[in-house]
Protein backbone atom coordinates (compact mmCIF):
# COMPACT_ATOMS: atom_id res chain seq x y z
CA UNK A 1 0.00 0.00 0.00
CA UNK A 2 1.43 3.06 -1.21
CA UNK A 3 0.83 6.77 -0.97
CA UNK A 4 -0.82 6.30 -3.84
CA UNK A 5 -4.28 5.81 -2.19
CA UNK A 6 -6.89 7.17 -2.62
CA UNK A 7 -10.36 7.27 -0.33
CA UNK A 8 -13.88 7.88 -2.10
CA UNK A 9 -16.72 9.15 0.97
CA UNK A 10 -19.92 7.60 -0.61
CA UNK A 11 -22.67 9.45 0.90
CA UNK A 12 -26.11 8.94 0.47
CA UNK A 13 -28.56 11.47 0.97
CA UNK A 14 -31.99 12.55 1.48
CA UNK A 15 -33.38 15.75 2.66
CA UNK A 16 -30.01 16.72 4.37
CA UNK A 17 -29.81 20.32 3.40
CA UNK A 18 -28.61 21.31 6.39
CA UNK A 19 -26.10 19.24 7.26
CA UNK A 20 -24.95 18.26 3.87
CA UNK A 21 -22.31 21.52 4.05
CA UNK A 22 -21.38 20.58 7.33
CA UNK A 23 -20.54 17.13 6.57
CA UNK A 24 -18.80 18.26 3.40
CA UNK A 25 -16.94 20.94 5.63
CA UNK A 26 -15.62 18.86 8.16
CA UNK A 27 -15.28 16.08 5.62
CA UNK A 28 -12.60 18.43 3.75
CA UNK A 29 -11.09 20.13 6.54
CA UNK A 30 -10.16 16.16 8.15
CA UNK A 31 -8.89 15.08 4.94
CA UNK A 32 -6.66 18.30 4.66
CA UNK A 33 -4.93 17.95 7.19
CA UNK A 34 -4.27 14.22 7.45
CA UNK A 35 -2.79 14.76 3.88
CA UNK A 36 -5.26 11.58 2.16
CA UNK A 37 -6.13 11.90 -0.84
CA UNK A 38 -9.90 12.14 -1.47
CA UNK A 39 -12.99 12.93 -2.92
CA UNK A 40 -17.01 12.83 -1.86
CA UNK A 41 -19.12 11.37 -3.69
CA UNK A 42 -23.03 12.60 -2.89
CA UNK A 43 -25.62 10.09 -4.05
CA UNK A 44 -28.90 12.08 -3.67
CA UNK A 45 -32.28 10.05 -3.63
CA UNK A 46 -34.38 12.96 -5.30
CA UNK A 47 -34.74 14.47 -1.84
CA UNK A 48 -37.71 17.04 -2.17
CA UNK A 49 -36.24 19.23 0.46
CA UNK A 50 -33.51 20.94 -1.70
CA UNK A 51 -30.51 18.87 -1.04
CA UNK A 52 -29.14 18.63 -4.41
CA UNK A 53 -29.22 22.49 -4.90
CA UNK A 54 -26.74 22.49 -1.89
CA UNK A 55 -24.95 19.76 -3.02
CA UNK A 56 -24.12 21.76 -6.62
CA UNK A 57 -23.58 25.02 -4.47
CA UNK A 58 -20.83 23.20 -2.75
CA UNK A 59 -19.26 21.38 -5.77
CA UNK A 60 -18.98 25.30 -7.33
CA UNK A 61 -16.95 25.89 -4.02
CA UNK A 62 -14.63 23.07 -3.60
CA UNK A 63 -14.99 22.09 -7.04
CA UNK A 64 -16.02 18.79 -9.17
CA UNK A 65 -13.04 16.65 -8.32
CA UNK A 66 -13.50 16.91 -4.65
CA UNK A 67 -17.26 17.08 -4.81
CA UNK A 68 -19.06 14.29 -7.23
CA UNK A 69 -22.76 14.48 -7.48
CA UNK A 70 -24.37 11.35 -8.97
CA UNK A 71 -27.99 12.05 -8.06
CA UNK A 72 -31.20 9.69 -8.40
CA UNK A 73 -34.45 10.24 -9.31
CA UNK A 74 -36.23 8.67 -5.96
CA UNK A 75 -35.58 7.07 -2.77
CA UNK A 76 -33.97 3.58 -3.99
CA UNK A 77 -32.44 2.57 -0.44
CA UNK A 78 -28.71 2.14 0.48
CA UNK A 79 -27.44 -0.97 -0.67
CA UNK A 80 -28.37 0.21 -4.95
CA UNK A 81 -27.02 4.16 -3.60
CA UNK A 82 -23.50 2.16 -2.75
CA UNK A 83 -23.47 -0.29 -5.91
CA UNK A 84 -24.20 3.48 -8.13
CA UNK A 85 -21.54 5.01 -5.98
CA UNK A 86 -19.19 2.92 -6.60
CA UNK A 87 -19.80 2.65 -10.35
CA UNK A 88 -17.97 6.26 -10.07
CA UNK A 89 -15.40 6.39 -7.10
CA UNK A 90 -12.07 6.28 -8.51
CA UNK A 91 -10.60 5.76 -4.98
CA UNK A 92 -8.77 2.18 -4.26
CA UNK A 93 -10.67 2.77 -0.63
CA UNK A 94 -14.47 3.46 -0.01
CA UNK A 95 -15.78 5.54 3.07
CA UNK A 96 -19.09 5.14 3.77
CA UNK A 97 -20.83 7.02 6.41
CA UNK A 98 -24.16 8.86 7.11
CA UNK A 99 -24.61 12.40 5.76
CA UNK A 100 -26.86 13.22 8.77
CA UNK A 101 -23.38 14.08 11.33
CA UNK A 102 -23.88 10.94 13.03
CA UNK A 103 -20.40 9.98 12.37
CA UNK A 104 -17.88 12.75 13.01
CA UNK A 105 -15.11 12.47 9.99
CA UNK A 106 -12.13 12.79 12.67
CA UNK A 107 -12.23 9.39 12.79
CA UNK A 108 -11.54 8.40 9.25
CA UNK A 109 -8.08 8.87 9.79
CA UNK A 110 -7.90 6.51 12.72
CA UNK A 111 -10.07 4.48 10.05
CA UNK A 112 -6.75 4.85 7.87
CA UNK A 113 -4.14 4.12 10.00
CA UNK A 114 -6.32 1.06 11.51
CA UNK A 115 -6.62 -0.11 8.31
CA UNK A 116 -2.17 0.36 7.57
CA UNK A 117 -1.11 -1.67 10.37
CA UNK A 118 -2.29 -5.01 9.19
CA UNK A 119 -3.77 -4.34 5.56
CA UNK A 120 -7.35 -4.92 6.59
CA UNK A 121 -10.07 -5.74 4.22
CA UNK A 122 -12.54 -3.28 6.31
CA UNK A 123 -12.31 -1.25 9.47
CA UNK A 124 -15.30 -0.96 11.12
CA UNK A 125 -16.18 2.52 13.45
CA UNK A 126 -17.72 0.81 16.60
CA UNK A 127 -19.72 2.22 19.40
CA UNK A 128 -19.23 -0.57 21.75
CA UNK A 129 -15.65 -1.27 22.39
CA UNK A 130 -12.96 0.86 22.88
CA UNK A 131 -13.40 4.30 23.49
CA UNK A 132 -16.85 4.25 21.75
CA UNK A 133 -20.50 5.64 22.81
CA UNK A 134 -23.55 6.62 22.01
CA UNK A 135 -24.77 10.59 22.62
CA UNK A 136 -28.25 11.84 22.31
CA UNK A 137 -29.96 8.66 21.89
CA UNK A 138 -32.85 7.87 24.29
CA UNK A 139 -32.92 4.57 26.26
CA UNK A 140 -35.58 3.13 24.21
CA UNK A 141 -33.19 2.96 20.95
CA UNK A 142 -30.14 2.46 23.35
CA UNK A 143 -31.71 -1.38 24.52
CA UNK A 144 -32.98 -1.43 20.85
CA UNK A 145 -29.37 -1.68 19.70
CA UNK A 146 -27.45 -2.90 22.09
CA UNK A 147 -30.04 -5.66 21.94
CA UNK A 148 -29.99 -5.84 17.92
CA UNK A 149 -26.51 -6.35 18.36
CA UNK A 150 -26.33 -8.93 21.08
CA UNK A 151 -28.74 -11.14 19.86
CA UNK A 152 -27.01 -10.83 16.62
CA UNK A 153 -23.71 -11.61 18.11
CA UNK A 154 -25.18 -14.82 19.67
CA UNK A 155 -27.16 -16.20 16.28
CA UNK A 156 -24.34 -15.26 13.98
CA UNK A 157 -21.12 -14.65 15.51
CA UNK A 158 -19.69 -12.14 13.35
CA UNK A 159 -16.72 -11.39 15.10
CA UNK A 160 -17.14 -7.62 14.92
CA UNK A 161 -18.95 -6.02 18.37
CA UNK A 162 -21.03 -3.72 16.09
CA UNK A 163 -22.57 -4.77 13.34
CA UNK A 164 -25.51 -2.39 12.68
CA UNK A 165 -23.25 0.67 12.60
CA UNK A 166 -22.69 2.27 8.71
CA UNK A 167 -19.54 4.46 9.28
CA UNK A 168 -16.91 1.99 7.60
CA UNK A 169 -13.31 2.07 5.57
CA UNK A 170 -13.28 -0.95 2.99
CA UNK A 171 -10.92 -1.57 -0.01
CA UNK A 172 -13.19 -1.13 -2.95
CA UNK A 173 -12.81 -4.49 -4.64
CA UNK A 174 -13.86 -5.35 -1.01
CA UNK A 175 -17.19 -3.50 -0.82
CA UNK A 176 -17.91 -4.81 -4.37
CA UNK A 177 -18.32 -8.32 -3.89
CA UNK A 178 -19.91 -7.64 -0.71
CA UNK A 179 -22.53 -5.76 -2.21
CA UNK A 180 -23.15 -8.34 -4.72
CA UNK A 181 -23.54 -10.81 -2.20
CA UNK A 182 -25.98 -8.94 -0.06
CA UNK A 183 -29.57 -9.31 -0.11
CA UNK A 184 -31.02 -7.34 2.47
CA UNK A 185 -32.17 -3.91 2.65
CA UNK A 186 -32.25 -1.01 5.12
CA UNK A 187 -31.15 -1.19 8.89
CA UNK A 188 -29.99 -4.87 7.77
CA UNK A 189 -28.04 -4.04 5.34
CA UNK A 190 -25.03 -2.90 7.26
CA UNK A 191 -25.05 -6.12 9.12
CA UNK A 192 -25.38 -8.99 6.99
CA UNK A 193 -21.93 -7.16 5.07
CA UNK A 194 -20.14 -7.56 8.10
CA UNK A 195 -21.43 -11.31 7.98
CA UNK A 196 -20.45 -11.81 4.40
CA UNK A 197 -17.30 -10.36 5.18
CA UNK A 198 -16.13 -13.20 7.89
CA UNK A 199 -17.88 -15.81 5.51
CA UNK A 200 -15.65 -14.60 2.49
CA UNK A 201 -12.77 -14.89 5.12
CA UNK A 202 -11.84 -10.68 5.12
CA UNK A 203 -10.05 -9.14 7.90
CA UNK A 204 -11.62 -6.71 9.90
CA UNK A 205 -10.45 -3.98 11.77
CA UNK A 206 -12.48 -1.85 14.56
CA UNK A 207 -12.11 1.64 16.12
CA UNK A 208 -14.23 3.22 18.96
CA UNK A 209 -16.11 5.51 17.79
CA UNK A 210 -18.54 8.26 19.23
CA UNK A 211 -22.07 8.05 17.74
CA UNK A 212 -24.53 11.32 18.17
CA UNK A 213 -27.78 11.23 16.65
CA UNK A 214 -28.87 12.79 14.10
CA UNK A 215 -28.64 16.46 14.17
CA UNK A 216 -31.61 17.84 11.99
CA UNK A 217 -34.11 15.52 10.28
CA UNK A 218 -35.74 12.40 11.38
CA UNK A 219 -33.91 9.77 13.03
CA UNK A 220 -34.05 6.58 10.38
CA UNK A 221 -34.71 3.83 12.76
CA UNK A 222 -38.43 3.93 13.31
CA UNK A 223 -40.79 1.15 14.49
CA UNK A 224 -41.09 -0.90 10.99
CA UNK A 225 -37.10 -0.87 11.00
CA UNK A 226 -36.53 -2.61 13.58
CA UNK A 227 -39.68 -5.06 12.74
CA UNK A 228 -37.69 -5.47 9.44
CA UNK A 229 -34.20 -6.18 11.47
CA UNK A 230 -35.89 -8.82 13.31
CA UNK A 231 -37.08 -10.18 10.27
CA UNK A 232 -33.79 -9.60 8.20
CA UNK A 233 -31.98 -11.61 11.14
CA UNK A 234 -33.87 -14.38 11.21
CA UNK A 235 -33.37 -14.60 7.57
CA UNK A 236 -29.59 -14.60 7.78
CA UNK A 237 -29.63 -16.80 10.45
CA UNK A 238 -31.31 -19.21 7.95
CA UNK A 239 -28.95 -19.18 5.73
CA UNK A 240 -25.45 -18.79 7.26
């Protein structure tokens, strides 16, 4: 691995006008000054709130090499938003992460450096080992994923402490065959390509991680989620 790398940010949005420049922002000013090179790729789900507008406002400032808009017509969920993104990342090394400042980009470059001292496959930014935790979230969605991930733990052993989290460093070849192999969508999604990953035999790497909920907009993991993470487990525990 060489200093030739380069890291692609997928992000997928919708309706994150307001913290789509902040993101970008601190997405920019990190990758500055650990020296990476980069570039942000914003997969927008036709949000009707505005969010490509800001999107192409801040591709004007830091320009179209740093900033890559490859925008959808309508909400098509995450796993097709990271197969599109990908089609376009010219990065050896995908980021993905939420757009909604859940994941703070100071710690990509622990990500990066994770990922250097034993060549990883993926490093995965965990809230439940390390120096990890969880701010702003009530105790009714605290249980709900510490419990998601325990009784996933047990069924599956995954070997990873948290597998419902989406702020991850993978090489790209990496992320490509595990988003071919994944069949699940949503809240699910995340997990099952940590799962893939140990069946395909890839390293993984983890760094604590401070999560804070979402700062404007609706928080993702409503009632039907988790009904469809129950259901999505049980499915992969039928088949791994």
């Amino acid at each position: 691995m060489g200093t030739n790398d380069k890291y692609s940010v997928l992000l997928p949005t919708y309706n994150e006008k307001d913290n789509l420049p902040i993101i970008v922002w601190l997405l920019i000013k990190s990758f500055t000054e650990s020296g990476y090179d980069f570039e942000i790729i914003v997969i927008d789900d036709g949000s009707p709130d505005g969010t490509l507008d800001v999107a192409k406002q801040l591709q004007n400032i830091y320009g179209d090499k740093k900033i890559v808009l490859r925008p959808r017509e309508k909400k098509l969920g995450l796993g097709t938003a990271y197969i599109h993104g990908m089609k376009h990342a010219t990065g050896n090394f995908v980021v993905i992460m939420d757009a909604d400042l859940s994941h703070h980009p100071k710690f990509i470059q622990q990500f990066i450096e994770k990922q250097k001292e034993k060549d990883y496959d993926l490093v995965s930014g965990t809230r439940y080992s390390g120096n990890g935790g969880v701010f702003g979230w009530d105790l009714k969605r605290k249980v709900i994923s510490r419990g998601a991930n325990y009784v996933t733990q047990v069924l599956l052993r995954p070997g990873a402490s948290d597998l419902t989290g989406s702020f991850r460093l993978y090489k790209k070849k990496v992320l490509e065959k595990l988003v071919q192999s994944c069949k699940s969508k949503g809240y699910v999604f995340q997990m099952e390509m940590i799962i893939r990953a140990r069946q395909f035999g890839f390293t993984i790497g983890e760094v604590g991680i401070s999560f804070v909920d979402r700062v404007y907009g609706e928080s993702k993991l409503g009632g039907n989620e988790i009904y469809q993470f129950a259901k999505g487990l049980l499915y992969l525990f039928a088949t791994t």
